[in-house]
Protein backbone atom coordinates (compact mmCIF):
# COMPACT_ATOMS: atom_id res chain seq x y z
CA UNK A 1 -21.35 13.37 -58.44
CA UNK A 2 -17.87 13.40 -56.92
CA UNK A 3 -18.99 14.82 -53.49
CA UNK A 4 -22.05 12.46 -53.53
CA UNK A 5 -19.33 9.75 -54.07
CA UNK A 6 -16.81 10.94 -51.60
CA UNK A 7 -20.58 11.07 -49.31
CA UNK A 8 -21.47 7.56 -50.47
CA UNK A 9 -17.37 6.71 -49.48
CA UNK A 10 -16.97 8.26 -46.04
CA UNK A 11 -20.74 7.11 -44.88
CA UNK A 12 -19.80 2.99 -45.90
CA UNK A 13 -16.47 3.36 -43.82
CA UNK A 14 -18.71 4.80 -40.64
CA UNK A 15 -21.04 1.65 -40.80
CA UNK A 16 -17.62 -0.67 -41.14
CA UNK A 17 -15.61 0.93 -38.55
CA UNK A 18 -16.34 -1.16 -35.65
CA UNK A 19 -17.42 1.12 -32.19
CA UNK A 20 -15.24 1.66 -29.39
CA UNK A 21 -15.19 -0.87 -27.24
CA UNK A 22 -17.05 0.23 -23.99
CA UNK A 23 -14.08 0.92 -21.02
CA UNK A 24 -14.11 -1.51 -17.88
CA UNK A 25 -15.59 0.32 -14.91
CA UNK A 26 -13.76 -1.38 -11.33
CA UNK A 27 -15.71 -0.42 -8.38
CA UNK A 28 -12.50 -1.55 -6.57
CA UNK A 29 -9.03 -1.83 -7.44
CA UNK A 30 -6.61 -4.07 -5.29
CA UNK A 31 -2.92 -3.35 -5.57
CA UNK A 32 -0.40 -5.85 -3.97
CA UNK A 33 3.24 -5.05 -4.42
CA UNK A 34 4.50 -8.80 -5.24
CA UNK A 35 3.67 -12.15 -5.83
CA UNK A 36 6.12 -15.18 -5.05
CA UNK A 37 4.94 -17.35 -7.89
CA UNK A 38 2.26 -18.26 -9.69
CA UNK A 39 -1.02 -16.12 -9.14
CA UNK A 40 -2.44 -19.46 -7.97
CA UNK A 41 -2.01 -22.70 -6.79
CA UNK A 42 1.42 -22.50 -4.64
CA UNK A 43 3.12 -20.70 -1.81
CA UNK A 44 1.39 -17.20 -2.15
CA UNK A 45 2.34 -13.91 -1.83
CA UNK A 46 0.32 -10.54 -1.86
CA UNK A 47 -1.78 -11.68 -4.75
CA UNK A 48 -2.80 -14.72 -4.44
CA UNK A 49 -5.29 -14.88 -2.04
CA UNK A 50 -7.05 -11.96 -3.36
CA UNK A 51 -7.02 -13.93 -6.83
CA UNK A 52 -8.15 -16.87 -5.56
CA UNK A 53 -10.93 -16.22 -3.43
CA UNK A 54 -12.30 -12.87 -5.00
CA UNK A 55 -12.16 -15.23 -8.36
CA UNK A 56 -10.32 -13.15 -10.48
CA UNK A 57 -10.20 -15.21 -13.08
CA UNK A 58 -9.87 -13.01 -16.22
CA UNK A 59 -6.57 -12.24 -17.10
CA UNK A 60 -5.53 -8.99 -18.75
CA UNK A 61 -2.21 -8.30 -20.72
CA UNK A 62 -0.56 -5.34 -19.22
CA UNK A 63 3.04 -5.57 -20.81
CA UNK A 64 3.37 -1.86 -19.73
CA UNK A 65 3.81 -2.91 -16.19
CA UNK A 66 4.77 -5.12 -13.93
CA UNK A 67 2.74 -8.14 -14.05
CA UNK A 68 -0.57 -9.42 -15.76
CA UNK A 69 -3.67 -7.41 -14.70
CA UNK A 70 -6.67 -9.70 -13.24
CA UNK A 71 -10.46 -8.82 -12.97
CA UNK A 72 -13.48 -10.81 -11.94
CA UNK A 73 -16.04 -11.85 -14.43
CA UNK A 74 -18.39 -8.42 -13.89
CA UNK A 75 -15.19 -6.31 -13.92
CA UNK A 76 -16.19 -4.90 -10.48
CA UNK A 77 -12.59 -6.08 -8.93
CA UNK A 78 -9.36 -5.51 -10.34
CA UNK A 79 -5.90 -7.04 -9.19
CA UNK A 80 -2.82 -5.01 -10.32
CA UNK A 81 0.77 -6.30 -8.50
CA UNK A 82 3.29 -3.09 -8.47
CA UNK A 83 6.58 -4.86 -7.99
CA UNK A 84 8.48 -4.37 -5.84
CA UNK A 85 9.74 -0.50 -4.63
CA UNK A 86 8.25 3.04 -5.23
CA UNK A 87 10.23 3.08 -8.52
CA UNK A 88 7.88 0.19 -9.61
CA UNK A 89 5.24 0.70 -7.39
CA UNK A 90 4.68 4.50 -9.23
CA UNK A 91 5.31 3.47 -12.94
CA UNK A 92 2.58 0.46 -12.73
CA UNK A 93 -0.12 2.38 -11.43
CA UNK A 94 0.91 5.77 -13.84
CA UNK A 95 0.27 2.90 -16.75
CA UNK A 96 -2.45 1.30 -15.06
CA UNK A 97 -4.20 4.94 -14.74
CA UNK A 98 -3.55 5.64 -18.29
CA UNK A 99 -4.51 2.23 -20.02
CA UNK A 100 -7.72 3.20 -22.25
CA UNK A 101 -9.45 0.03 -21.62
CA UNK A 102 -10.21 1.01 -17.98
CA UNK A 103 -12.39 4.17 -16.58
CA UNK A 104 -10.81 4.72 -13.39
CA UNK A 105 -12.42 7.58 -12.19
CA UNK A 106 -15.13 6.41 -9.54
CA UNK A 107 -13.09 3.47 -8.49
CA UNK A 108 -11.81 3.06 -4.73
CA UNK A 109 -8.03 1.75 -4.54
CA UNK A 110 -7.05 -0.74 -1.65
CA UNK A 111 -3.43 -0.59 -1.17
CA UNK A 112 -2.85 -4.48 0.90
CA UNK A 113 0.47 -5.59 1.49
CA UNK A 114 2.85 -6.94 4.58
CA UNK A 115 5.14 -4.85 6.25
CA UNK A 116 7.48 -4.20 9.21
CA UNK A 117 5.99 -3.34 12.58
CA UNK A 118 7.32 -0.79 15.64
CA UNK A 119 6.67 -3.31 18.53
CA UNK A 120 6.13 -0.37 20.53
CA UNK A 121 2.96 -0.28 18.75
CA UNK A 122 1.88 -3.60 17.80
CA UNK A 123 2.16 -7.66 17.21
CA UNK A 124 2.77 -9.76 14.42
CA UNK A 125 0.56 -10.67 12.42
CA UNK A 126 -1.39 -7.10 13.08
CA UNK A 127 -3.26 -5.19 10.29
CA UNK A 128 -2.76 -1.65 10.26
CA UNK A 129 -4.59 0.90 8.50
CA UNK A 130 -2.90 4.34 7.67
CA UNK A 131 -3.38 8.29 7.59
CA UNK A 132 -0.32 9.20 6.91
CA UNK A 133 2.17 7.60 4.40
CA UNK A 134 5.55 9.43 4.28
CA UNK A 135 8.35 8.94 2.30
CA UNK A 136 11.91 7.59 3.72
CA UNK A 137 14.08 8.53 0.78
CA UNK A 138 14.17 12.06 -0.22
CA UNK A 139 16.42 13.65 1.16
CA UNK A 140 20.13 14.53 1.72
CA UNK A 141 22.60 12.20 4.20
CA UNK A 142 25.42 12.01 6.12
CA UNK A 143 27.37 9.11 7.56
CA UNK A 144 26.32 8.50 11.01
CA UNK A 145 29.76 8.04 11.75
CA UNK A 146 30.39 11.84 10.69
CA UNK A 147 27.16 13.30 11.87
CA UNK A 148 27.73 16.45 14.67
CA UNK A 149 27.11 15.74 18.08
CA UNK A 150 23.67 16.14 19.43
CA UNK A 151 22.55 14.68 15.67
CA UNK A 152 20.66 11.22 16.24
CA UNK A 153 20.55 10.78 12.40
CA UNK A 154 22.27 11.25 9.54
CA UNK A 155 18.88 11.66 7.54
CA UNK A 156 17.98 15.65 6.36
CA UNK A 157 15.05 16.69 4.83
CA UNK A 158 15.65 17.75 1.20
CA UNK A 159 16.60 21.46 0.82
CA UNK A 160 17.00 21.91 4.85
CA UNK A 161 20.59 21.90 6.72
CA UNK A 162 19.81 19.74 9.93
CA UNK A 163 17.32 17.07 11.17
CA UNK A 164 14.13 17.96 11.86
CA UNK A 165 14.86 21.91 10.74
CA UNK A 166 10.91 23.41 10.43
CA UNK A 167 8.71 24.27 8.61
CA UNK A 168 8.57 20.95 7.22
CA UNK A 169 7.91 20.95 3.64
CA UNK A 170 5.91 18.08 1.92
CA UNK A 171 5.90 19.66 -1.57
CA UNK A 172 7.83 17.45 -3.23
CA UNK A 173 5.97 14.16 -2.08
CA UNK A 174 7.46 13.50 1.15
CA UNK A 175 4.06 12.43 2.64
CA UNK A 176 0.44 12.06 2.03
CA UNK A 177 -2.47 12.14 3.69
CA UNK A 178 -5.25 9.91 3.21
CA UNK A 179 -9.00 11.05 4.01
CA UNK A 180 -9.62 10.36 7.81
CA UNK A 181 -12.82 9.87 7.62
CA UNK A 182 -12.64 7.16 4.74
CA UNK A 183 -9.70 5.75 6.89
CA UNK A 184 -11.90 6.09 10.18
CA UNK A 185 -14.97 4.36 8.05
CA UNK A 186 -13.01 1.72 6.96
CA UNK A 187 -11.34 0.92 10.36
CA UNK A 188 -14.91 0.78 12.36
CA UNK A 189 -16.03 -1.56 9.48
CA UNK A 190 -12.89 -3.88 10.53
CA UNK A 191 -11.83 -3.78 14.32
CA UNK A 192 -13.67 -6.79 15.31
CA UNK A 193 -12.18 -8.89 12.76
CA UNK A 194 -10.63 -11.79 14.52
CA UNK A 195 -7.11 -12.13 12.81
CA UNK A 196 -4.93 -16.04 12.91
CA UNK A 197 -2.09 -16.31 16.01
CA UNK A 198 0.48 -19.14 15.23
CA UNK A 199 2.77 -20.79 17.70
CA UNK A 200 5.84 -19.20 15.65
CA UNK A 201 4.14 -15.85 16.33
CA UNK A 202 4.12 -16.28 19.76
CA UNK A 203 7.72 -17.99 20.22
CA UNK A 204 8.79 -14.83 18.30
CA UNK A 205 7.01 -12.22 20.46
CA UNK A 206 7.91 -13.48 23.79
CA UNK A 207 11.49 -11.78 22.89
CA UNK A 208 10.33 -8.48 23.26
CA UNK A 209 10.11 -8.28 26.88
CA UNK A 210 9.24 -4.68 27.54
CA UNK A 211 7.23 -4.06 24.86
CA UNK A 212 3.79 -4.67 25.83
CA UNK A 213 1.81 -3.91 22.76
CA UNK A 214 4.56 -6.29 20.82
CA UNK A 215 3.09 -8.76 23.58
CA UNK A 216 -0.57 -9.01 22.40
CA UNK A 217 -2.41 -10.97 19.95
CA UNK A 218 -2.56 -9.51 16.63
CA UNK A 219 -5.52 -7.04 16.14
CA UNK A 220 -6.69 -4.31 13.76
CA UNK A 221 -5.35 -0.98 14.77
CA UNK A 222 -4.69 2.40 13.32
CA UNK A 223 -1.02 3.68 12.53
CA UNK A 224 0.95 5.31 9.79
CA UNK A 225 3.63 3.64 7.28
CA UNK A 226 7.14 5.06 6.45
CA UNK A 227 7.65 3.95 2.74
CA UNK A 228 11.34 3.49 1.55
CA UNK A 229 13.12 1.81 -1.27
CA UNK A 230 15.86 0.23 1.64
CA UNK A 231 15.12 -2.65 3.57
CA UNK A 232 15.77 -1.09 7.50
CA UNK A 233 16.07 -3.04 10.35
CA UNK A 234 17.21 -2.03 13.76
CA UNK A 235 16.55 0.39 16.94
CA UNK A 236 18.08 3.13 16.02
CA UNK A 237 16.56 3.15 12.62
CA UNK A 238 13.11 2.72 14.07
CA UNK A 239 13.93 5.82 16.41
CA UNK A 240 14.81 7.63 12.99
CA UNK A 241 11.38 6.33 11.48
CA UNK A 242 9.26 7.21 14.31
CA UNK A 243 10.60 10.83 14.09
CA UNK A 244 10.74 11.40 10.73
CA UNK A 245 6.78 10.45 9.75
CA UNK A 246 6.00 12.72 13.06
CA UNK A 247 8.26 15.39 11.23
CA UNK A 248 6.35 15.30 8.02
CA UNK A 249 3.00 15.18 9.45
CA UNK A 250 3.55 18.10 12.00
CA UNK A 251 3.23 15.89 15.06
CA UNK A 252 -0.10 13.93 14.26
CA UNK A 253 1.45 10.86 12.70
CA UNK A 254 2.35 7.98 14.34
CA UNK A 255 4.82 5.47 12.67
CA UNK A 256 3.41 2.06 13.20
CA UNK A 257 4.78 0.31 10.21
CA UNK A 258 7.59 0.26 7.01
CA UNK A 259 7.05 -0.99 3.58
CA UNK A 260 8.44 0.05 0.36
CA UNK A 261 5.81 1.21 -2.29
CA UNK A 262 3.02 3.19 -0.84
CA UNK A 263 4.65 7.10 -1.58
CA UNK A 264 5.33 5.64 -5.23
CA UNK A 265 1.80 4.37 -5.58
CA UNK A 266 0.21 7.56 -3.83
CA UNK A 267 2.46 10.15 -5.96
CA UNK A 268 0.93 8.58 -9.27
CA UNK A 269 -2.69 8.49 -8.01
CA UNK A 270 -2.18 11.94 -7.16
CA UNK A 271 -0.89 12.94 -10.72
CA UNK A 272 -3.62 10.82 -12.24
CA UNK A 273 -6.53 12.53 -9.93
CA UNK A 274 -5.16 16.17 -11.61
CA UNK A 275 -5.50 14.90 -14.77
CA UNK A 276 -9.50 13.16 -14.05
CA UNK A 277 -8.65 9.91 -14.38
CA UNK A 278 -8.47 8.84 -10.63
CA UNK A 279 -10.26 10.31 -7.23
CA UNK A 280 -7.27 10.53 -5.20
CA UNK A 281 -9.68 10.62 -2.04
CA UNK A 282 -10.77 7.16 -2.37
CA UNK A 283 -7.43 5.24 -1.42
CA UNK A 284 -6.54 2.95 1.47
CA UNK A 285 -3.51 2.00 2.66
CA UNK A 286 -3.65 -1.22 4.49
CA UNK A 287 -0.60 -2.85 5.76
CA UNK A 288 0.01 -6.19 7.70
CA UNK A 289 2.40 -7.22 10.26
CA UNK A 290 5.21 -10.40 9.05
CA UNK A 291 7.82 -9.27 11.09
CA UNK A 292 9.57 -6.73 13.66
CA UNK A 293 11.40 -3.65 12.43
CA UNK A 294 13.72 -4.00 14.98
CA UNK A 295 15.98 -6.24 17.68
CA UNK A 296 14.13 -7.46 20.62
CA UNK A 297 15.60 -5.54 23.68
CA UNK A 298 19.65 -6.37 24.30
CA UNK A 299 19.57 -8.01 21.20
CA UNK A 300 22.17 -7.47 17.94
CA UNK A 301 20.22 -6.22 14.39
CA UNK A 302 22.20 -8.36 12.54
CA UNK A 303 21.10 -11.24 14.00
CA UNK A 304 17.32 -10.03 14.26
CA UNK A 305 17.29 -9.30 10.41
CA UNK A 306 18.66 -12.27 9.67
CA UNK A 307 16.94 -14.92 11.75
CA UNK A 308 13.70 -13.54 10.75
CA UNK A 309 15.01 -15.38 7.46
CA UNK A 310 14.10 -12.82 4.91
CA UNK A 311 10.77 -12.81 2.44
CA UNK A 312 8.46 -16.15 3.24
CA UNK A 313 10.52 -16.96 6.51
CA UNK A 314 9.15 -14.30 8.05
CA UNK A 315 7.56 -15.85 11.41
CA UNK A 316 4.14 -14.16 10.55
CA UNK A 317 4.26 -13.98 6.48
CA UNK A 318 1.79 -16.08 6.06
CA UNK A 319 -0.52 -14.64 9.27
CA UNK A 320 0.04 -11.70 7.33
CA UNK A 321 -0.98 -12.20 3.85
CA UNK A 322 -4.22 -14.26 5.24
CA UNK A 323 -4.61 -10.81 7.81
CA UNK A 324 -4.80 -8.45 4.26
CA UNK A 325 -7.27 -10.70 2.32
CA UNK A 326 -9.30 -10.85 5.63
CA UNK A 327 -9.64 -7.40 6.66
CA UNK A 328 -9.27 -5.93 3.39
CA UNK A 329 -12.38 -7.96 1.56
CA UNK A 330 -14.71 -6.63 4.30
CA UNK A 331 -14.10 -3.38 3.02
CA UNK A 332 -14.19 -4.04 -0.54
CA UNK A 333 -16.92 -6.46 -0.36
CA UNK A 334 -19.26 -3.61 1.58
CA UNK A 335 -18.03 -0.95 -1.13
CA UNK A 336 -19.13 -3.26 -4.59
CA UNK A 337 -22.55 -4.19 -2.35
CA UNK A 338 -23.68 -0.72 -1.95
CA UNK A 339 -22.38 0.51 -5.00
CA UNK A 340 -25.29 2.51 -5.41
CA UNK A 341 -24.91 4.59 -2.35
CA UNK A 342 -20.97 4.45 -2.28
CA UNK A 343 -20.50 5.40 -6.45
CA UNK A 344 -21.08 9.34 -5.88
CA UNK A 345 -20.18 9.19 -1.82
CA UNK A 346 -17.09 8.90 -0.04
CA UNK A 347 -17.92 6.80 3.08
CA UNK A 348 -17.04 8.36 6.65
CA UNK A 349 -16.71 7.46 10.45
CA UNK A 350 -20.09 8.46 11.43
């Protein structure tokens, strides 16, 4: 009779026991890095558009991060904002990844934020979608004013004794490489997108006279991001950028733009895809042009960095934010409408 009760006991507290509740499956994930204000209804920042016209409407407490997650009513797009940094940028998604409420592991990440641009490569206002995302903190460094002649940087990889010393080693997270052919796919999807020129955008380009890409419209292009936790600005940091992503990707990178998240955001996806929860291989980085990374020619980076009036005074912020939601939704509009074909394959540049 007792193990019939302890039977009787143990099957009544099955039927109580309400069932898990059934995880949220995103077909995409969006990750901005920060949002000025409210999610809605004022001056925006990375988030807002995507809130606003992707309708994510359902909000989801996520005290372990940054900022209040945001889904649509099917769950097929989620919103996560990093905050600001690869400090941030890296814990929000490691929590993110390892919130039980969310099965992660067929869901494509779009990285979409604003970003500095080389006007040797590009305009304002310019989306830019990257290969290679390299890291512009580790490392050791030297005063410039101490550095030996025939340095042009004070910057050393970690563990190496001058600039630039080979074989360069990327084993610590000092750059990633996204899948080409995913990059390539979602680049062809995008290239005729026609992105928004403003008279401040053009006032602001017609200072870099002999820079003739810096000279164009915006457009979608192809280039690779430098991710660091300091805010650079000037020529001979953008000569230290340009080199140092070419360092770390053995020649095939190009820098095109700087932003301050991506290696974060990319190191934790990478944890998470060891462990199953993420695929790793189905992550975009795509990053918009609000401003110049450097001084237009004979001018003084002081002055450049701070008449481009920092954060929403940028003369193409707003250019900007409209170019991520713009070029960005294509993509994840085409990925949650063939769901069926894209769920179990990567798309590629044919």
């Amino acid at each position: 009779m007792i193990s019939l009760s302890r039977a009787l006991l143990v099957i009544g507290c099955a039927m109580t026991t309400p069932a898990a509740a059934e995880p949220i499956r995103p077909k995409v994930v969006v990750v901005a890095m920060f949002e000025a204000g409210a999610d809605s209804g004022d001056r925006p920042g990375e988030f807002q558009y995507w809130v606003e016209r992707e309708k994510l409407t359902q909000v989801l407490p996520f005290p372990q991060g940054f900022r209040d997650l945001r889904t649509n009513a099917e769950g097929s797009v989620l919103g996560v904002v990093t905050g600001v940094g690869t400090a941030k940028s890296a814990a929000t998604i490691m929590a993110l990844g390892l919130d039980p409420r969310f099965d992660l592991s067929k869901s494509y990440w779009l990285v979409a934020g604003i970003a500095g641009i080389d006007p040797a490569d590009g305009p304002l206002g310019s989306a830019v979608w990257a290969e290679w995302v390299v890291d512009g903190d580790l490392g050791h460094e030297i005063d410039a004013r101490e550095i030996p002649a025939g340095w042009t940087t004070g910057y050393i990889p970690l563990r190496k004794k001058e600039p630039y010393q080979l074989p360069a080693d990327r084993s610590e997270g000092e750059a990633y490489r996204l899948q080409p052919g995913f990059v390539e796919w979602a680049y062809q999807l995008t290239k005729d997108v026609k992105l928004g020129d403003t008279e401040p955008m053009q006032k602001r380009r017609a200072l870099y006279t002999g820079f003739p890409q810096a000279q164009r419209p915006p457009v979608v292009m192809r280039g690779d991001t430098l991710s660091a936790m300091t805010y650079w600005h000037g020529k001979h940091l953008n000569r230290w950028a340009n080199d140092w992503v070419k360092y770390f990707s053995d020649g095939a990178g190009n820098y095109v733009t700087t932003a301050m998240e991506d290696t974060g955001t990319l190191q934790s996806l990478t944890f998470l895809d060891r462990a199953k929860r993420v695929d790793v291989k189905r992550v975009l980085v795509l990053r918009t042009a609000s401003n110049f990374d450097m001084q237009p020619a004979g001018g003084d980076a002081a002055e450049s960095l701070s008449g481009e009036k920092l954060g929403p005074g940028y003369s193409a912020y707003l250019p900007s934010l409209e170019a991520a939601h713009r070029v960005g939704s294509v993509v994840i509009h085409e990925l949650v409408r063939d769901w069926s074909k894209y769920e179990s394959t990567l798309p590629a540049a044919k």
